[in-house]
Protein backbone atom coordinates (compact mmCIF):
# COMPACT_ATOMS: atom_id res chain seq x y z
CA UNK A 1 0.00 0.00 0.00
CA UNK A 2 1.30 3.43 -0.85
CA UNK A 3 1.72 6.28 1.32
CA UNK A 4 -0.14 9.40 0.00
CA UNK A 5 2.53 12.53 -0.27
CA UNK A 6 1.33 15.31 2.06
CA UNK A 7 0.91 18.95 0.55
CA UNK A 8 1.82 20.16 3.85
CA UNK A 9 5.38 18.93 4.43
CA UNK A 10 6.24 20.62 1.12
CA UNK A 11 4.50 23.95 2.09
CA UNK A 12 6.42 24.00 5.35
CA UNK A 13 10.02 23.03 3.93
CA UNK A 14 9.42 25.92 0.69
CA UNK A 15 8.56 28.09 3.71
CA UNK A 16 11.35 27.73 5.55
CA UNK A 17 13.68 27.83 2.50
CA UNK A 18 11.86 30.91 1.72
CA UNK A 19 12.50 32.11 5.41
CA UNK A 20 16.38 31.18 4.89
CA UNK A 21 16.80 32.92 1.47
CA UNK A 22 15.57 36.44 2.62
CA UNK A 23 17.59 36.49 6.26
CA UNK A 24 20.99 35.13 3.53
CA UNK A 25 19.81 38.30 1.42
CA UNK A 26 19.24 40.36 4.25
CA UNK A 27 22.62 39.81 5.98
CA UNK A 28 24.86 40.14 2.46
CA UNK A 29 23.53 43.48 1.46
CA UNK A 30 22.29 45.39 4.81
CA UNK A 31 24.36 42.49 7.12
CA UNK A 32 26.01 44.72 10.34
CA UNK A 33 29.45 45.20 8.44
CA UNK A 34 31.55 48.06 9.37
CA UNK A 35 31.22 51.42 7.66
CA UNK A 36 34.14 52.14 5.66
CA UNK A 37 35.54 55.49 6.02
CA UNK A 38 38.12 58.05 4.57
CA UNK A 39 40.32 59.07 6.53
CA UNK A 40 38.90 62.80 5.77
CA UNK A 41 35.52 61.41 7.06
CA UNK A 42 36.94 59.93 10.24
CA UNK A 43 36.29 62.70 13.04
CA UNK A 44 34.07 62.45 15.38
CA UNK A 45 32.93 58.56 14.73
CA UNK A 46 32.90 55.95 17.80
CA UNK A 47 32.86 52.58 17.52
CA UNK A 48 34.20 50.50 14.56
CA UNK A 49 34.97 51.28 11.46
CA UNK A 50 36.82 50.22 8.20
CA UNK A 51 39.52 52.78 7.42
CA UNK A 52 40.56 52.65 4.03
CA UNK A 53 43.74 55.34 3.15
CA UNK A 54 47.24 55.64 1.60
CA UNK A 55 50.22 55.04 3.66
CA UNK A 56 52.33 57.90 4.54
CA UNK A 57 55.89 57.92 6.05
CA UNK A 58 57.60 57.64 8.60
CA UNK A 59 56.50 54.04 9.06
CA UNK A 60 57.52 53.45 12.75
CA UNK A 61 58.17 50.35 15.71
CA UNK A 62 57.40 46.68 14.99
CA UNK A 63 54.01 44.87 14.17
CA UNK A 64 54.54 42.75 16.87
CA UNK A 65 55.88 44.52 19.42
CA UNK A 66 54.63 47.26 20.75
CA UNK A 67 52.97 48.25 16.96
CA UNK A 68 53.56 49.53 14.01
CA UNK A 69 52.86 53.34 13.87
CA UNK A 70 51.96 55.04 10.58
CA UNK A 71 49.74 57.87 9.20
CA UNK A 72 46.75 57.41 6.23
CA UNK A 73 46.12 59.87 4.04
CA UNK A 74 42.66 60.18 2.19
CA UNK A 75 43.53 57.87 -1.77
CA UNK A 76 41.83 60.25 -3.60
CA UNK A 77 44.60 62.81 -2.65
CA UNK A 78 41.81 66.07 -1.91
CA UNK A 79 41.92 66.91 0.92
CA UNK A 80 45.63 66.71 3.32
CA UNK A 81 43.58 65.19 6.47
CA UNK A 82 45.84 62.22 7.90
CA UNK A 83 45.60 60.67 10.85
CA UNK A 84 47.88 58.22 13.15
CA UNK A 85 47.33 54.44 13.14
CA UNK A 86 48.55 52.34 15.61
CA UNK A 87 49.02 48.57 13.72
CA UNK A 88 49.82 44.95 15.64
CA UNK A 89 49.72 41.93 13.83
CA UNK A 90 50.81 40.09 10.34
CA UNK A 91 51.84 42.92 7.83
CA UNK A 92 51.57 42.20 4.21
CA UNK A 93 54.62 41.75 2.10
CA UNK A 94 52.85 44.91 0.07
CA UNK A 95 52.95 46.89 2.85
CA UNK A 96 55.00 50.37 1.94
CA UNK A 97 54.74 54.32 1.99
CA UNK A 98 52.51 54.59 -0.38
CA UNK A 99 50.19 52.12 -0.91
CA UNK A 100 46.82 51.85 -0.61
CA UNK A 101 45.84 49.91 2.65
CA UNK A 102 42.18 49.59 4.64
CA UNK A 103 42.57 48.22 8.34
CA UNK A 104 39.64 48.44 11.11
CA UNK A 105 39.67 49.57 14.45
CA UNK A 106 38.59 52.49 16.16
CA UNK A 107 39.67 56.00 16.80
CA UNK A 108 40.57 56.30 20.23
CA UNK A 109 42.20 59.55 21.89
CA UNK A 110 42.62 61.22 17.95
CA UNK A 111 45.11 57.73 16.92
CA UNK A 112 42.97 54.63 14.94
CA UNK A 113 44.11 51.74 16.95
CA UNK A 114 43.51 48.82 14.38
CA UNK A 115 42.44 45.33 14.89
CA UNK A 116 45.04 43.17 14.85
CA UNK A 117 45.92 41.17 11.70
CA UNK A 118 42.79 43.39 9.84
CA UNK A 119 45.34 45.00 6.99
CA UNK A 120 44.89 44.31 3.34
CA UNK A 121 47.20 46.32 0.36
CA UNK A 122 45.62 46.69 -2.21
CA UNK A 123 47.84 46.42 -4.96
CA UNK A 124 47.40 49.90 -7.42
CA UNK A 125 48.78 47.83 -11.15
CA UNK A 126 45.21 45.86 -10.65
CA UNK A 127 42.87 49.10 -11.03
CA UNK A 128 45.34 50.97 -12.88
CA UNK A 129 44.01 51.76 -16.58
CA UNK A 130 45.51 49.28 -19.22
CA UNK A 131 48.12 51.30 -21.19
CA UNK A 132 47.44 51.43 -24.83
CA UNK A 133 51.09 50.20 -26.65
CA UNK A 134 50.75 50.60 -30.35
């Protein structure tokens, strides 16, 4: 004798996946990450934030101990507002004065105290405009 398929287990389990889907959607586009800022756009914020700037020199002290001590500049190169990052943690091998680097942390006491190990270069050949060689 065969079992008859119920409607209703297939009504719940699509709602559920429904349920899933929009929470998946919800969390990739509106999903809690941190705001990310401009160095330029910095003052006055509390709590954390992605910082995304140019590296200026001096480039000061050791990642590990004690930190790494640095300044960001806005990329764009508009406005001259820097400010002082504090750094611990693993430091790319594209780290440098003058490349383009976003960290997060906070501002505390007018320095950005990063998380550690939250750097990533971004490497300016990759968005640079293909050069035309004919």
């Amino acid at each position: 004798m065969a079992r008859k398929a119920s409607p209703a287990r297939l009504v719940i389990a699509l709602a559920v996946a429904g349920v899933l889907a929009v929470f998946l959607l919800y969390t990739s586009i509106a999903g809690g990450g941190n705001p990310s800022l401009a160095p330029s756009e910095l003052a006055g914020r509390t709590g954390d934030v992605q910082l995304a700037g140019r590296v200026v020199g001096p480039i000061r002290g050791d990642s590990h101990a004690g930190g790494l001590r640095f300044r960001l500049e806005d990329i764009s190169g508009e406005r001259r507002t820097s400010v002082a990052v504090l750094y611990t943690g693993s430091v790319p091998d594209l780290f440098k004065a003058g490349r383009d680097i976003v960290v997060d942390g906070e501002l505390q006491k007018g320095t950005f105290v990063a998380q550690p190990g939250s750097m990533i270069t971004k490497c300016p050949s990759k968005y640079a405009p293909k050069s035309d060689s004919a």
